[in-house]
N, C-alpha and C. Protein backbone atom coordinates (compact mmCIF):
# COMPACT_ATOMS: atom_id res chain seq x y z
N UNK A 1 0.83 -1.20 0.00
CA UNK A 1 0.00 0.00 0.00
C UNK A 1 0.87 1.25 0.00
N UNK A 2 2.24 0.97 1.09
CA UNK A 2 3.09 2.41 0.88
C UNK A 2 3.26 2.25 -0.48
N UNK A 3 3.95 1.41 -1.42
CA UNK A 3 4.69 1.67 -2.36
C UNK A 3 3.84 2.31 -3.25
N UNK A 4 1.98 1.96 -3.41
CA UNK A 4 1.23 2.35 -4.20
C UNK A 4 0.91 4.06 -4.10
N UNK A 5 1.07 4.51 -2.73
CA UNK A 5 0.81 5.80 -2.64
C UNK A 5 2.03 6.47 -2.82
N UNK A 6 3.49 6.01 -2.44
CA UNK A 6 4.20 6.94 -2.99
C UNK A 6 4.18 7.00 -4.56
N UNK A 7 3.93 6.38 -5.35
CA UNK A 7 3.96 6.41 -6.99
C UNK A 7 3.18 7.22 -7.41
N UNK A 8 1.71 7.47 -6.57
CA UNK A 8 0.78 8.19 -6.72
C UNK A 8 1.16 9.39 -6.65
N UNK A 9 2.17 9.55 -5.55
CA UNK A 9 2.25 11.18 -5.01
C UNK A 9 3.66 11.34 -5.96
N UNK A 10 4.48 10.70 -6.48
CA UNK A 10 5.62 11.04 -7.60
C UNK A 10 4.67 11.33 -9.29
N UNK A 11 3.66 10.48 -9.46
CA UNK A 11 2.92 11.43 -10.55
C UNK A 11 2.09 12.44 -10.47
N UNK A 12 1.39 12.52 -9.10
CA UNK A 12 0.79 14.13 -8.78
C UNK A 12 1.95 14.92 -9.22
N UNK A 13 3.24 14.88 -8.39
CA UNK A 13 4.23 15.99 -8.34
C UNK A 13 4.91 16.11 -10.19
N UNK A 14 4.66 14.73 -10.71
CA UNK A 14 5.23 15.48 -11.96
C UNK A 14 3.94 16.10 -12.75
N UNK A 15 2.59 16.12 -12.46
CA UNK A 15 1.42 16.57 -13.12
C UNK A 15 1.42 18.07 -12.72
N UNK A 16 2.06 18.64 -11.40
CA UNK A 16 2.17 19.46 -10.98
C UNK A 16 3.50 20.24 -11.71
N UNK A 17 4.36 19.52 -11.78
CA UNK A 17 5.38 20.01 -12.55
C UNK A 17 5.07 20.76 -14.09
N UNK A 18 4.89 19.62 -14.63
CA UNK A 18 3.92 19.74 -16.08
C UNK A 18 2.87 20.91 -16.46
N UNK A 19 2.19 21.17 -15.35
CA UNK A 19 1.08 21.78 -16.03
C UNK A 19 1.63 23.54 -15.42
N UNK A 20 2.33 23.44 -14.22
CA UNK A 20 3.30 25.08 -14.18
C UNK A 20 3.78 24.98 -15.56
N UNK A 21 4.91 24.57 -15.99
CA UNK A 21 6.02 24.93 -16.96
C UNK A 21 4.81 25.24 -18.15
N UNK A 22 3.66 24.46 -18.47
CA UNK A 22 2.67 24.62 -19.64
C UNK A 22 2.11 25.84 -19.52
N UNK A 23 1.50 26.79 -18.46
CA UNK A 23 0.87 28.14 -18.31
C UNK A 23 1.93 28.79 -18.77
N UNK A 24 1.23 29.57 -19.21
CA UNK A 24 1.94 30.97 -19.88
C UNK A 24 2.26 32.15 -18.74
N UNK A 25 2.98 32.55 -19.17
CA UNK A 25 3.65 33.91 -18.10
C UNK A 25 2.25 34.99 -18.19
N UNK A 26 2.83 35.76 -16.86
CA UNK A 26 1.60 37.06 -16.85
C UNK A 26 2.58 37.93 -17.11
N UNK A 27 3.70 38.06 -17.84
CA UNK A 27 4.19 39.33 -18.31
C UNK A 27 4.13 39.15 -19.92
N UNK A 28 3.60 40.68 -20.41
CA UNK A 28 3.61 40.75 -21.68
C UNK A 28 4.64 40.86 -22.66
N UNK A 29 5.75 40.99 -21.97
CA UNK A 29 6.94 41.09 -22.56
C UNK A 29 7.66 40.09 -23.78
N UNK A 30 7.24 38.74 -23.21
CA UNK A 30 7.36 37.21 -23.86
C UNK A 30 6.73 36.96 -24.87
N UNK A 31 5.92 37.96 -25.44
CA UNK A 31 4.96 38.06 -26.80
C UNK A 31 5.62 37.00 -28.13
N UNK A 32 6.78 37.96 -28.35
CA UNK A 32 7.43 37.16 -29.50
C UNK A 32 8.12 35.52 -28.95
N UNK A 33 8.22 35.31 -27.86
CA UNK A 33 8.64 33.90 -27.71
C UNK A 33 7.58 32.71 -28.13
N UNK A 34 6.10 33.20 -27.85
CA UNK A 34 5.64 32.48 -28.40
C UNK A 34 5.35 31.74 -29.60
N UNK A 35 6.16 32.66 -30.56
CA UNK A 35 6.26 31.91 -32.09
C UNK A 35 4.68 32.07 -32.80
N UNK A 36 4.45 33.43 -32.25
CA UNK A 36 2.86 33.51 -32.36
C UNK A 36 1.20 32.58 -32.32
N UNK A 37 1.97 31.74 -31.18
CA UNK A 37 0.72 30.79 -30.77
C UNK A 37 -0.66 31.54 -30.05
N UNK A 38 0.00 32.48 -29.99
CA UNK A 38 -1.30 33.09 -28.99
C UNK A 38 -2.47 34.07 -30.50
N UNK A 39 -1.87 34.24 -31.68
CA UNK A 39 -2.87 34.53 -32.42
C UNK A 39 -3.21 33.56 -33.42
N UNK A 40 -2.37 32.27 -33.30
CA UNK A 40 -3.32 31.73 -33.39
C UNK A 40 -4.12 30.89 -32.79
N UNK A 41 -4.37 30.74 -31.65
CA UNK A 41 -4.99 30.04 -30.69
C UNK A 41 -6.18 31.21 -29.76
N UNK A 42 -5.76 32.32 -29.57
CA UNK A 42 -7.22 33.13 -29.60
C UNK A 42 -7.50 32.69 -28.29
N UNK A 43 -8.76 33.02 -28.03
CA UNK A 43 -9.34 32.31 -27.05
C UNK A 43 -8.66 31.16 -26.44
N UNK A 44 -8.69 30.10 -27.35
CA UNK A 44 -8.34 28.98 -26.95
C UNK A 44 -7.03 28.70 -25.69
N UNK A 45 -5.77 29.52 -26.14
CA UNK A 45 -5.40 29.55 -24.97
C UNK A 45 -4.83 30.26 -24.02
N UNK A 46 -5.89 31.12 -23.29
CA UNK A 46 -6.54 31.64 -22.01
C UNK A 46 -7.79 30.56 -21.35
N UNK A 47 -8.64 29.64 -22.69
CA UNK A 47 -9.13 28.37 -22.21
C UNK A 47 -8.10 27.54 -20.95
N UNK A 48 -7.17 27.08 -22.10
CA UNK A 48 -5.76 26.12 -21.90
C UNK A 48 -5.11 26.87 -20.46
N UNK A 49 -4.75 27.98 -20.31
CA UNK A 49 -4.27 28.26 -18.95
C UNK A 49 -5.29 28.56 -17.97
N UNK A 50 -6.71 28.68 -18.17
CA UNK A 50 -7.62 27.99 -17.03
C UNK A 50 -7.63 26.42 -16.51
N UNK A 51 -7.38 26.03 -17.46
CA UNK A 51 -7.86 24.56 -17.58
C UNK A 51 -6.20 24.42 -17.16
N UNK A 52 -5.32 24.86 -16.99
CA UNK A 52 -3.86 24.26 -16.43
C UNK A 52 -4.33 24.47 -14.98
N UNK A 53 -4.49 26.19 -14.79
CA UNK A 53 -4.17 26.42 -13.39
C UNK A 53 -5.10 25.94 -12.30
N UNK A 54 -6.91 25.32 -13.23
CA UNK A 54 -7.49 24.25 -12.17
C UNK A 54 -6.60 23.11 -12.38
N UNK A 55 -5.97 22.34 -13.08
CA UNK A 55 -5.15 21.11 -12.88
C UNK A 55 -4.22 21.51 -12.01
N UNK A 56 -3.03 22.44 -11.89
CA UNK A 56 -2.55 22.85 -10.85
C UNK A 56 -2.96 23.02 -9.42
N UNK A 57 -4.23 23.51 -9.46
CA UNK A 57 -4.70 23.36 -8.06
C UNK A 57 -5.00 22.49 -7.17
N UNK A 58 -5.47 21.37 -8.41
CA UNK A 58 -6.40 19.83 -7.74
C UNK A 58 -5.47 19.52 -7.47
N UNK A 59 -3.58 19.05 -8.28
CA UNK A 59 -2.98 18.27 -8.08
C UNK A 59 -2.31 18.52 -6.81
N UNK A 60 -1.95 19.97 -7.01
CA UNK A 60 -1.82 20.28 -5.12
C UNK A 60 -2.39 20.29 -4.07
N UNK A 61 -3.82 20.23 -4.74
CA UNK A 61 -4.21 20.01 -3.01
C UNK A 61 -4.18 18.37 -2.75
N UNK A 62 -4.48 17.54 -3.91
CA UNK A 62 -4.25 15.78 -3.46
C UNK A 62 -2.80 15.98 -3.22
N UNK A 63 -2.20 16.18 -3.63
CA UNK A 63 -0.90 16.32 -3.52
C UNK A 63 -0.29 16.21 -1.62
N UNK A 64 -0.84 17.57 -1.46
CA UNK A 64 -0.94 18.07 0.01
C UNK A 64 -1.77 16.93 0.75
N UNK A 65 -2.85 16.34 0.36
CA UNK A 65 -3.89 15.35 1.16
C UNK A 65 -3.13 14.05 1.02
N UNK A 66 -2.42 13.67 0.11
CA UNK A 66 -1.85 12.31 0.13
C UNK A 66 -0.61 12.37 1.04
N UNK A 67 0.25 13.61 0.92
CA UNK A 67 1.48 14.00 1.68
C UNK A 67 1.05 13.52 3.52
N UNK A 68 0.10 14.09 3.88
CA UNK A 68 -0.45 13.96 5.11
C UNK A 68 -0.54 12.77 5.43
N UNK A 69 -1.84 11.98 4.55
CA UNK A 69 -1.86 10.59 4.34
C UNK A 69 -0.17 9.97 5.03
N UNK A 70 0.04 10.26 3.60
CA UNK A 70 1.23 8.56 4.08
C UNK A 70 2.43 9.23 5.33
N UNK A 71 2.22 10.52 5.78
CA UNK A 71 2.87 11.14 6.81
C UNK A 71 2.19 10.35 8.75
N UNK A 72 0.62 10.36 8.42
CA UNK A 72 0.16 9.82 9.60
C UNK A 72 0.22 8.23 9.58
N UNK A 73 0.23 7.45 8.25
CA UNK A 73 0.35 6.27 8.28
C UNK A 73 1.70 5.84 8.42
């Protein structure tokens, strides 16, 4: 059972990894790094960095709830 929850909590932490490095910066400066994905993607991704930064959130808070977990067990 330990070995199953630490594996669990090593792919939370790389889902957590993953989906930071995937959001886009809040400075406007980085415009041209994007290789102009952002006109063409539009909408779509300000979708994509909602939809990261709720994946970011869930995975930290299981993240945080499993940490506890196998901390009291």
């Amino acid at each position: 059972m330990d070995t199953i929850l630490s594996i669990v909590l090593i792919l939370l932490s790389l889902v957590i990894i993953a989906s930071i490095l995937l959001q886009t910066g809040k400075s406007a400066g980085l415009g041209p790094v994007d290789g102009g994905a952002s006109e063409v993607l539009g909408n779509k991704g300000r979708r994509l960095d909602e939809v990261l930064n709720k994946v970011t959130i869930g995975a930290g808070v299981a993240f945080m709830l499993l940490s506890l977990l196998m901390a009291i067990m």
